[in-house]
PDB file of N, CA and C in Angstrom:
ATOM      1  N   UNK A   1     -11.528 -48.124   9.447  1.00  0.00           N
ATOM      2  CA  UNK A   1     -10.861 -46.996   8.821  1.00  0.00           C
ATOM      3  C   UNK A   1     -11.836 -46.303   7.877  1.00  0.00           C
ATOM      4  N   UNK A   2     -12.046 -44.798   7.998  1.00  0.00           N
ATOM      5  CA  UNK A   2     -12.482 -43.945   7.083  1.00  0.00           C
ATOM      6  C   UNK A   2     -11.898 -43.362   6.150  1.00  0.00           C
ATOM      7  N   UNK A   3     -12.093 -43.546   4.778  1.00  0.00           N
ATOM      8  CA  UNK A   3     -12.289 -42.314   3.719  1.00  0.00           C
ATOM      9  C   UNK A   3     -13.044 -41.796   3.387  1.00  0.00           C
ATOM     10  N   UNK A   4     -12.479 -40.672   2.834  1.00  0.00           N
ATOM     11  CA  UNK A   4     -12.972 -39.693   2.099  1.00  0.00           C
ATOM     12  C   UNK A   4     -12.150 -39.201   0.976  1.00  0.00           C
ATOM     13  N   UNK A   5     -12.803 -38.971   0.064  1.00  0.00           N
ATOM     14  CA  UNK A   5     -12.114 -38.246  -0.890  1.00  0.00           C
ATOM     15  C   UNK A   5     -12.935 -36.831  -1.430  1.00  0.00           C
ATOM     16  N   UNK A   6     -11.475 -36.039  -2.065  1.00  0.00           N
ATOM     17  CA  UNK A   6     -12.285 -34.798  -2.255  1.00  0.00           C
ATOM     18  C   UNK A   6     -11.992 -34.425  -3.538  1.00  0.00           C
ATOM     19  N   UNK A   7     -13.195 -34.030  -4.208  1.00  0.00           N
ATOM     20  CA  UNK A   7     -12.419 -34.356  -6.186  1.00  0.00           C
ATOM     21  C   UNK A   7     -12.546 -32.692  -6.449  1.00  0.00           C
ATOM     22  N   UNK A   8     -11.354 -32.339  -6.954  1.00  0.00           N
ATOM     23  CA  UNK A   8     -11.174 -30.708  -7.123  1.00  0.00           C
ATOM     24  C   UNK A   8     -10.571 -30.561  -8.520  1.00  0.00           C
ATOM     25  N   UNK A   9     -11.434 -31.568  -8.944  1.00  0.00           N
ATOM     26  CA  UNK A   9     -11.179 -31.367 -10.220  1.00  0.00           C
ATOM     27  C   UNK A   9     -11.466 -30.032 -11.266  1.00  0.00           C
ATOM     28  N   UNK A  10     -12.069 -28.918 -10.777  1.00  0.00           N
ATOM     29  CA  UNK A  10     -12.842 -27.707 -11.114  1.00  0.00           C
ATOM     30  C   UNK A  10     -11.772 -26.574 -11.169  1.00  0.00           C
ATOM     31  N   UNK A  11     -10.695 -27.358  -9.584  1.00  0.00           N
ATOM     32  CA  UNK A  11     -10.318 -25.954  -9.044  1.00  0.00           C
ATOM     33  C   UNK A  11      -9.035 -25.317  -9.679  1.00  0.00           C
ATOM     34  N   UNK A  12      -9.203 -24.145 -10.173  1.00  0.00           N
ATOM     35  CA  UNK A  12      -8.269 -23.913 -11.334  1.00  0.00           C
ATOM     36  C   UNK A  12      -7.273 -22.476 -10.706  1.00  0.00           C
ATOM     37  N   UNK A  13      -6.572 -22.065 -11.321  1.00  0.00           N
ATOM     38  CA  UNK A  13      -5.009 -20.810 -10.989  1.00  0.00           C
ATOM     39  C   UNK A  13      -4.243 -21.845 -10.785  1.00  0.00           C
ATOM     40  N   UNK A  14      -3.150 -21.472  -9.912  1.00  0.00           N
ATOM     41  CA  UNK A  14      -2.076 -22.294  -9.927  1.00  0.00           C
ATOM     42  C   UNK A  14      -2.199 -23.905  -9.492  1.00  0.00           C
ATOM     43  N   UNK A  15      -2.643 -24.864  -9.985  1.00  0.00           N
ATOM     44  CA  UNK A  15      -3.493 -25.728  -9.938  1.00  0.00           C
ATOM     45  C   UNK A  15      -2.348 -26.919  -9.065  1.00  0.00           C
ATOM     46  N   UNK A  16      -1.390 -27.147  -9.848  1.00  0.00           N
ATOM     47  CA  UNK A  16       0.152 -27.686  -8.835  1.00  0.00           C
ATOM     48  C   UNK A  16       0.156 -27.534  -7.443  1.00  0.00           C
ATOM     49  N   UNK A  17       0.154 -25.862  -7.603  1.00  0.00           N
ATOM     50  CA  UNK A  17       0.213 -25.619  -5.943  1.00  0.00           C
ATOM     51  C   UNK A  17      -0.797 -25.425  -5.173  1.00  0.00           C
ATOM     52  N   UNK A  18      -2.070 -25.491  -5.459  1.00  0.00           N
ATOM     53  CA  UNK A  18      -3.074 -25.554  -5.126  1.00  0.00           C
ATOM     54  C   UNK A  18      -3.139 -26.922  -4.578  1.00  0.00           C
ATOM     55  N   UNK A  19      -2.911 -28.317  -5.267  1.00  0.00           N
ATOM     56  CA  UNK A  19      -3.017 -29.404  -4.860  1.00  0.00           C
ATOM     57  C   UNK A  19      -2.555 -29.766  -3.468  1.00  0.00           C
ATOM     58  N   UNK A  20      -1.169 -29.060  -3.705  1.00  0.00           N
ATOM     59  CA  UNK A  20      -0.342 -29.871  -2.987  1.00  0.00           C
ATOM     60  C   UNK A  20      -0.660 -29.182  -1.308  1.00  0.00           C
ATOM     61  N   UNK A  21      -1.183 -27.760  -1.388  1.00  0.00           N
ATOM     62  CA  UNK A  21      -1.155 -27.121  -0.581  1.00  0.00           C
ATOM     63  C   UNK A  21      -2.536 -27.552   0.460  1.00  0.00           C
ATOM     64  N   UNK A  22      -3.541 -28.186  -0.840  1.00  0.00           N
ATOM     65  CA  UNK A  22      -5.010 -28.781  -0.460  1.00  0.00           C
ATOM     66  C   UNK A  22      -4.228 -30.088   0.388  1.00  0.00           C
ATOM     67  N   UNK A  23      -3.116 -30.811  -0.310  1.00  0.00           N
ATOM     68  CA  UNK A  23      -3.454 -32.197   0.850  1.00  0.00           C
ATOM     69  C   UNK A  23      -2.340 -31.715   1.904  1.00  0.00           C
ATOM     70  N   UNK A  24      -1.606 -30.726   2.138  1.00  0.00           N
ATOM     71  CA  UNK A  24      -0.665 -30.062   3.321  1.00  0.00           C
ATOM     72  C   UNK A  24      -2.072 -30.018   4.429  1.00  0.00           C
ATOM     73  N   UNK A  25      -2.892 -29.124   4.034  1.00  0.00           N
ATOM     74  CA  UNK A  25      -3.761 -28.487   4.590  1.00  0.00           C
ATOM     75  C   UNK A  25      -4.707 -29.653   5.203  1.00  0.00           C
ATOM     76  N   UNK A  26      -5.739 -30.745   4.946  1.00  0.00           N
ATOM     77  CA  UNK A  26      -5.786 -31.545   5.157  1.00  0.00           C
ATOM     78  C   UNK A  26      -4.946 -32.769   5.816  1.00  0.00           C
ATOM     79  N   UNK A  27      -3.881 -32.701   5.467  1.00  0.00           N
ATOM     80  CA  UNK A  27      -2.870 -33.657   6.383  1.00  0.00           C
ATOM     81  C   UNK A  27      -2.613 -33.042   7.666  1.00  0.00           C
ATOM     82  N   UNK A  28      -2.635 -31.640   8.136  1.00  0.00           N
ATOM     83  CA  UNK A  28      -2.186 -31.070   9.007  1.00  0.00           C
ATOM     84  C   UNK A  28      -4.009 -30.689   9.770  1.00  0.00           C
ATOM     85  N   UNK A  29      -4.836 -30.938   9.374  1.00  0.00           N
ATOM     86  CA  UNK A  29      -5.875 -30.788  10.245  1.00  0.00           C
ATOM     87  C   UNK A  29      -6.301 -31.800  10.812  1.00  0.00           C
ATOM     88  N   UNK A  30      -6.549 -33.341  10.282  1.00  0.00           N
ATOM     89  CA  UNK A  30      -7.437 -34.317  10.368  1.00  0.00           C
ATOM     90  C   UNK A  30      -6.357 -34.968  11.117  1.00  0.00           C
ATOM     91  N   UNK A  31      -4.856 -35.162  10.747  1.00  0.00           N
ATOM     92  CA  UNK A  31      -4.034 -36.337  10.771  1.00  0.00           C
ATOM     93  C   UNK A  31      -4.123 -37.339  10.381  1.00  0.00           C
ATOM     94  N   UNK A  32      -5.041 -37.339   9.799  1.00  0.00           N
ATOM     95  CA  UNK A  32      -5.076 -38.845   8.431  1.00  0.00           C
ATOM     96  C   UNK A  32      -4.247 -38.928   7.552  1.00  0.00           C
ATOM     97  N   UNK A  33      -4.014 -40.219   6.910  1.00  0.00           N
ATOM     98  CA  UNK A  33      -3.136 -40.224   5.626  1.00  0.00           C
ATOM     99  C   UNK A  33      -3.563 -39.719   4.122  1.00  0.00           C
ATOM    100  N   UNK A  34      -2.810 -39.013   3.756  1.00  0.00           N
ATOM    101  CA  UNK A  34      -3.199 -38.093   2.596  1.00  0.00           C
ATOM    102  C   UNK A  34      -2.795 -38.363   1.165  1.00  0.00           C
ATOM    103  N   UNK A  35      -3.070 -38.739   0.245  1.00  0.00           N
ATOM    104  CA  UNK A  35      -3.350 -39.115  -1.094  1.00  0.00           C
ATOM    105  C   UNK A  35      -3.282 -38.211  -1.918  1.00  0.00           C
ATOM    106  N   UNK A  36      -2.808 -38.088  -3.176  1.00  0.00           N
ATOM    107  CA  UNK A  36      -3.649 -37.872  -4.284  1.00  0.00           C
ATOM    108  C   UNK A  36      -3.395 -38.327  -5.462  1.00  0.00           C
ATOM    109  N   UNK A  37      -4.498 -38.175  -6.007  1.00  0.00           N
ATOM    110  CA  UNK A  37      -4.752 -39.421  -7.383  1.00  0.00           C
ATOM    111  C   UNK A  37      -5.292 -38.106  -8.457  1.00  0.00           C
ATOM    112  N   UNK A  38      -4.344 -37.746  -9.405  1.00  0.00           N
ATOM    113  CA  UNK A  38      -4.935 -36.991 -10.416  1.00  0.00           C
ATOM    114  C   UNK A  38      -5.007 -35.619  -9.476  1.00  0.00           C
ATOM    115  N   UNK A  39      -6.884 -35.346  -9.969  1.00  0.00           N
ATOM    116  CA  UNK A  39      -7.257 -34.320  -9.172  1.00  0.00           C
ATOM    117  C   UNK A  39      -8.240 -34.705  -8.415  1.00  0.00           C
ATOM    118  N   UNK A  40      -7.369 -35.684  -7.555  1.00  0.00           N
ATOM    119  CA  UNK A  40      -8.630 -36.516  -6.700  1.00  0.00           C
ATOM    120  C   UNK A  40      -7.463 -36.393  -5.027  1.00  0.00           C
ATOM    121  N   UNK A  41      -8.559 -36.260  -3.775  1.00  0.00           N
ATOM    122  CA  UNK A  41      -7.291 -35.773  -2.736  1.00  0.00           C
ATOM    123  C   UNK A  41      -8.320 -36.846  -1.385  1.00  0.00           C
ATOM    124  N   UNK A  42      -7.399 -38.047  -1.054  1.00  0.00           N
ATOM    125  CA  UNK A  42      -8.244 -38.999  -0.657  1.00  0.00           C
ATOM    126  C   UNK A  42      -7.254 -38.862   0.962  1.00  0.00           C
ATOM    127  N   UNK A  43      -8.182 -39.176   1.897  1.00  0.00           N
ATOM    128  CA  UNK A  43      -7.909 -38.983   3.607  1.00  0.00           C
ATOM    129  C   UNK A  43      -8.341 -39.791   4.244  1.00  0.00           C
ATOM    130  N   UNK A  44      -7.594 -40.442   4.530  1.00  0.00           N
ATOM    131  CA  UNK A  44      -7.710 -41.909   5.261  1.00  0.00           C
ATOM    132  C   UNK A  44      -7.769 -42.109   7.022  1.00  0.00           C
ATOM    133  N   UNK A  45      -8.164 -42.470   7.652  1.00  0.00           N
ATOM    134  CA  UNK A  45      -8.297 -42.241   9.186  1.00  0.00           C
ATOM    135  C   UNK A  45      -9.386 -42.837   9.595  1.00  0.00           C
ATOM    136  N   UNK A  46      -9.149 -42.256  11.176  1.00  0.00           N
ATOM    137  CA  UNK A  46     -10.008 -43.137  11.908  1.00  0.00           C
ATOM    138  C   UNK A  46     -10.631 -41.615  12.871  1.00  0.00           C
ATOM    139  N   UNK A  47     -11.466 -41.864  13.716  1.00  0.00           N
ATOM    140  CA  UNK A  47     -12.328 -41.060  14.582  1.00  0.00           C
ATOM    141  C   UNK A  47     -12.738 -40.105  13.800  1.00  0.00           C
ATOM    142  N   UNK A  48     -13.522 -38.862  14.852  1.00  0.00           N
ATOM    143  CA  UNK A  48     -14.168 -37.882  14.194  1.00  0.00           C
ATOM    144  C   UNK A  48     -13.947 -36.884  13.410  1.00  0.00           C
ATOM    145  N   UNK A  49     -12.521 -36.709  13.088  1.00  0.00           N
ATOM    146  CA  UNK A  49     -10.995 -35.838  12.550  1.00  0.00           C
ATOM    147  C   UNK A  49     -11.453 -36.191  10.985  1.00  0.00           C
ATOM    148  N   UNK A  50     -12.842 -37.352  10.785  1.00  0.00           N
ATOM    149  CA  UNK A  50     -12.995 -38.000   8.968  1.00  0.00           C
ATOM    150  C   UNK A  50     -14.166 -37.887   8.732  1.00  0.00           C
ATOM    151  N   UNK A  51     -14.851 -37.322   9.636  1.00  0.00           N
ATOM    152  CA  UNK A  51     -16.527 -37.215   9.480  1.00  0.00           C
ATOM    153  C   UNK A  51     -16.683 -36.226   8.148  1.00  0.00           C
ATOM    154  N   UNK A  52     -17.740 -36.737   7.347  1.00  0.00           N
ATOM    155  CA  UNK A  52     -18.055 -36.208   6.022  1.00  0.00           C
ATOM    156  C   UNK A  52     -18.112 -34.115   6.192  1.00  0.00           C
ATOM    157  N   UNK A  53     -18.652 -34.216   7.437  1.00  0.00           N
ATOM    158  CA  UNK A  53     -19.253 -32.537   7.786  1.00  0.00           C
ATOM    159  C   UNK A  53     -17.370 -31.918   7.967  1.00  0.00           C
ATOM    160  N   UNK A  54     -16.738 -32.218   8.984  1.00  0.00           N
ATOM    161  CA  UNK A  54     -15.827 -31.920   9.685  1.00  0.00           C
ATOM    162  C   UNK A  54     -14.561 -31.748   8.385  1.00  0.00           C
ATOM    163  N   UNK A  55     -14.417 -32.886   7.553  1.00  0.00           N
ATOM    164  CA  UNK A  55     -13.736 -32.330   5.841  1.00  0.00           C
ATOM    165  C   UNK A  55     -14.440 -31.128   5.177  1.00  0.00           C
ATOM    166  N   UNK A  56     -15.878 -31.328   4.815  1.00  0.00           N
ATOM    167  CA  UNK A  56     -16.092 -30.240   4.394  1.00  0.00           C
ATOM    168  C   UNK A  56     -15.704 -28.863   4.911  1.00  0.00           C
ATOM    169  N   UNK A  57     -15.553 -28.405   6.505  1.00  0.00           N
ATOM    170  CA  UNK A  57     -16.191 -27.644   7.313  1.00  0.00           C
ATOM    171  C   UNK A  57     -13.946 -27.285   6.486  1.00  0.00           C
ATOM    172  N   UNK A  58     -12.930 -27.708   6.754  1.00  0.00           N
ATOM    173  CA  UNK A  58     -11.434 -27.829   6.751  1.00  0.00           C
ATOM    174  C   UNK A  58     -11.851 -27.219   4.957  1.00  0.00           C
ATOM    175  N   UNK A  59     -12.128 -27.954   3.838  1.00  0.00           N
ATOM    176  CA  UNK A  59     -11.925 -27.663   2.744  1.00  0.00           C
ATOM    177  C   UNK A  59     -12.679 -26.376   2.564  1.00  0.00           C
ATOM    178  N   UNK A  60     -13.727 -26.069   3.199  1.00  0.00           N
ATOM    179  CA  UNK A  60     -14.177 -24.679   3.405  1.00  0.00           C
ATOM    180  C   UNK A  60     -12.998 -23.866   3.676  1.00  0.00           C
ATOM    181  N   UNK A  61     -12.537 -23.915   4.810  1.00  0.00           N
ATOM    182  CA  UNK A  61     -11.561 -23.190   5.347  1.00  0.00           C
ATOM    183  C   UNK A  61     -10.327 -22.816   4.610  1.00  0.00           C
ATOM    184  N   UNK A  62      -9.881 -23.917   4.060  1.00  0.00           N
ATOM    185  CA  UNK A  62      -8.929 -23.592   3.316  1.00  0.00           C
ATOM    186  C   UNK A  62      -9.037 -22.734   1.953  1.00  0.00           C
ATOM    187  N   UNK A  63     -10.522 -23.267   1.103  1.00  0.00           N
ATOM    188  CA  UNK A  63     -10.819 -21.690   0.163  1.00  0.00           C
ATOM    189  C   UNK A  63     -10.810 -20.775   0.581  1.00  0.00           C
ATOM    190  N   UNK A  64     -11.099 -20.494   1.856  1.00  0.00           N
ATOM    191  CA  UNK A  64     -11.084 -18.980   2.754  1.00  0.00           C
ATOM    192  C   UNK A  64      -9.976 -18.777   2.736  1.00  0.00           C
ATOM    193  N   UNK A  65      -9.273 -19.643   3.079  1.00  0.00           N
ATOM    194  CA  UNK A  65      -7.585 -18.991   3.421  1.00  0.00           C
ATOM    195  C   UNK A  65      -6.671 -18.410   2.142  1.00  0.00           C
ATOM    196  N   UNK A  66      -7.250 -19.207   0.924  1.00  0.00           N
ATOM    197  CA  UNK A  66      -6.455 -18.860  -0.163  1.00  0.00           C
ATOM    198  C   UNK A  66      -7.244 -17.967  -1.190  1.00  0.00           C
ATOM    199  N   UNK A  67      -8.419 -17.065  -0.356  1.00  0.00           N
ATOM    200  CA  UNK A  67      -9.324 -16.126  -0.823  1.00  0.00           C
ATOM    201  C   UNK A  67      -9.721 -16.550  -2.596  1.00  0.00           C
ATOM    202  N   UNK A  68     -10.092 -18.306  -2.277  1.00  0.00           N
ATOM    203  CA  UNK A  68     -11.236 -18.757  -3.243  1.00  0.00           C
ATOM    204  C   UNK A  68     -12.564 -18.535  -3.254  1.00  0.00           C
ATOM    205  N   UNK A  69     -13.023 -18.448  -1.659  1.00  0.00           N
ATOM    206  CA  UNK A  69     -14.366 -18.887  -1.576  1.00  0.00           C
ATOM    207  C   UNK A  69     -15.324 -18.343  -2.059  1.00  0.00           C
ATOM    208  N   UNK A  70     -15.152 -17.067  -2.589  1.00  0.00           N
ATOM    209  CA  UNK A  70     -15.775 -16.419  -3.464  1.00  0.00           C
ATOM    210  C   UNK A  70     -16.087 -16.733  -5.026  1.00  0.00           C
ATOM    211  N   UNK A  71     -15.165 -17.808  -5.466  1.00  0.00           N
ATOM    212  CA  UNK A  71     -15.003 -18.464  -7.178  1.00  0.00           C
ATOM    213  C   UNK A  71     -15.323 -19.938  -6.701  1.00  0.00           C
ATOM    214  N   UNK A  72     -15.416 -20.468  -5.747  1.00  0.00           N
ATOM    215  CA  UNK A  72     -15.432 -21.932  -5.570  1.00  0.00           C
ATOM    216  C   UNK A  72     -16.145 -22.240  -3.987  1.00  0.00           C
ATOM    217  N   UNK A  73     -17.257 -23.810  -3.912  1.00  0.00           N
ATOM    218  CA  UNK A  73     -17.697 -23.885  -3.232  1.00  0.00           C
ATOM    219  C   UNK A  73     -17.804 -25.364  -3.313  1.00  0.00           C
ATOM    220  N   UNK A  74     -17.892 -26.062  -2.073  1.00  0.00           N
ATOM    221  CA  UNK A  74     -18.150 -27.152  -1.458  1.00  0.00           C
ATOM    222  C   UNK A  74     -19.180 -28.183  -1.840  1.00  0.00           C
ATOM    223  N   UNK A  75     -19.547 -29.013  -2.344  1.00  0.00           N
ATOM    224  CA  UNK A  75     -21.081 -29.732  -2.317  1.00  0.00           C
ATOM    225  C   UNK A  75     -20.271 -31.184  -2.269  1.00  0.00           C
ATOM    226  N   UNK A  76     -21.351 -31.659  -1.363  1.00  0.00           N
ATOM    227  CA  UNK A  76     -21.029 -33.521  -1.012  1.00  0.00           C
ATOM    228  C   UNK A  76     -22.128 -34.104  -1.435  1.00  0.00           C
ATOM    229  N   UNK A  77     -21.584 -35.007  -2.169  1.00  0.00           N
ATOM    230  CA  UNK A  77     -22.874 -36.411  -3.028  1.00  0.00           C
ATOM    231  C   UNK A  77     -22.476 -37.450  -1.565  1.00  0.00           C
ATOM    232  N   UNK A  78     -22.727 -38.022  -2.364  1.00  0.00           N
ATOM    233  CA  UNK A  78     -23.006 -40.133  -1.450  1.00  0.00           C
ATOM    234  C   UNK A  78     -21.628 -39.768  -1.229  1.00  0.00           C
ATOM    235  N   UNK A  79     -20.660 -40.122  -2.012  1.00  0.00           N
ATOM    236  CA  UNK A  79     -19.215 -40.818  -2.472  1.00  0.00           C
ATOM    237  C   UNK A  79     -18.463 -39.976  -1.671  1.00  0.00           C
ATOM    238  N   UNK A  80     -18.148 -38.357  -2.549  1.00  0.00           N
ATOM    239  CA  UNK A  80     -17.162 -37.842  -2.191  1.00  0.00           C
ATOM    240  C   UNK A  80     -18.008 -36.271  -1.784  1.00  0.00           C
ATOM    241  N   UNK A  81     -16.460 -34.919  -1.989  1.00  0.00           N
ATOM    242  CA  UNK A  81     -16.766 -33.843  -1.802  1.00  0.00           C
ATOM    243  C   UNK A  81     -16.622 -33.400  -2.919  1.00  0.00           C
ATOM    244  N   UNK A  82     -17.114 -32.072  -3.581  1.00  0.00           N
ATOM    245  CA  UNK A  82     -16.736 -31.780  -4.633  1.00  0.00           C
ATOM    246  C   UNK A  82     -16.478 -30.556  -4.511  1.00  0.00           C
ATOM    247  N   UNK A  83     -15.353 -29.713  -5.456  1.00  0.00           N
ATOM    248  CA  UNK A  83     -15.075 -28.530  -5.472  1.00  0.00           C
ATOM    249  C   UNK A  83     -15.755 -27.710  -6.494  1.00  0.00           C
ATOM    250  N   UNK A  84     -16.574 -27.200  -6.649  1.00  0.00           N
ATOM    251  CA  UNK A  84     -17.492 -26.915  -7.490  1.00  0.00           C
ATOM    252  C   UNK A  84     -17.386 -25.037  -7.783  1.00  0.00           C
ATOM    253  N   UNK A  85     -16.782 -24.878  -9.034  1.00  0.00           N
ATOM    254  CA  UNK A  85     -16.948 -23.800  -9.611  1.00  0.00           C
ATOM    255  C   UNK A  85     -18.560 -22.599  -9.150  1.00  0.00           C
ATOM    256  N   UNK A  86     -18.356 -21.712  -8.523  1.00  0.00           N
ATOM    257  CA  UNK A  86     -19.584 -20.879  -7.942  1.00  0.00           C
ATOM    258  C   UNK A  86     -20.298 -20.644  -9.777  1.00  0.00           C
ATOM    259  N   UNK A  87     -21.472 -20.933  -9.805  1.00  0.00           N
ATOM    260  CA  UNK A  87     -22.238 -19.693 -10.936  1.00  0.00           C
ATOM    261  C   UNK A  87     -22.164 -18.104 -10.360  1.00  0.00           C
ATOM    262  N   UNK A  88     -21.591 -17.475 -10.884  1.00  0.00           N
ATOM    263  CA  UNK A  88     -21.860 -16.076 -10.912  1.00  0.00           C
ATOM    264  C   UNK A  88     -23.174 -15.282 -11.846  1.00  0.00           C
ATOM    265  N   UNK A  89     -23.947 -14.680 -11.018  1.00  0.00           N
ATOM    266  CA  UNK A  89     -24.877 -14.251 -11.798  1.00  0.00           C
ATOM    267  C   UNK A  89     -24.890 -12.560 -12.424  1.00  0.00           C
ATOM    268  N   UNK A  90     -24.882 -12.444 -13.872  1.00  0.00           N
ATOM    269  CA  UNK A  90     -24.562 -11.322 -14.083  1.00  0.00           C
ATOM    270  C   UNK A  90     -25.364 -10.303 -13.625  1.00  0.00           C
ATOM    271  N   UNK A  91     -25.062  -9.116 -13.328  1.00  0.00           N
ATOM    272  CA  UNK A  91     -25.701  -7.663 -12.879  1.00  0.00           C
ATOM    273  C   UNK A  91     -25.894  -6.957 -14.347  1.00  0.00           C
ATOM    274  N   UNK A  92     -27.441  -6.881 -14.952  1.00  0.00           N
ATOM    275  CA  UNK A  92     -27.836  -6.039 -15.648  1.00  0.00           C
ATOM    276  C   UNK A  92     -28.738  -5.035 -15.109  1.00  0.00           C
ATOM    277  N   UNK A  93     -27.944  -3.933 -16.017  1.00  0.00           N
ATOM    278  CA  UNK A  93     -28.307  -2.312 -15.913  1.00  0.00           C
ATOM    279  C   UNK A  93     -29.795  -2.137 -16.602  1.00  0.00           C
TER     280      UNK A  93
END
């Protein structure tokens, strides 16, 4: 059995429904069993539906869908995934 977990601890607006909508979204792609701990969103399974790339590639998708991906972006350590606040770089005149 594979996990993964994905720590979105960063990801901020309606943060409730954001969660819940993050492990809908994940439960309904992978079919793994879906978790969450805090602001921690853990996916349990077996075959290629848990591969480290194939979560990222879904939690991508889903900032797209909820027109984050522009304020928030993806990065994977060893452990987990992380939801990581974008730096915006200011435009001086």
């Amino acid at each position: 059995m594979v996990e993964m977990k994905v720590d979105a601890s960063e990801l901020k607006g309606e943060e409730s429904k954001l969660f819940e909508k993050l492990s809908d979204f994940l439960k309904d792609k992978t079919g793994g069993d879906v978790t969450t701990d805090g602001k921690t969103v853990t996916v349990k399974g077996e075959g290629e539906a848990l591969s480290k790339k194939y979560v990222r590639i879904i939690v991508r998708k889903f900032l797209h869908k909820h027109e984050l991906s522009g304020t928030f972006k993806v990065i994977g350590d060893e452990e987990a995934l992380k939801i990581k606040e974008r730096q915006l770089d200011e435009e001086e005149d």
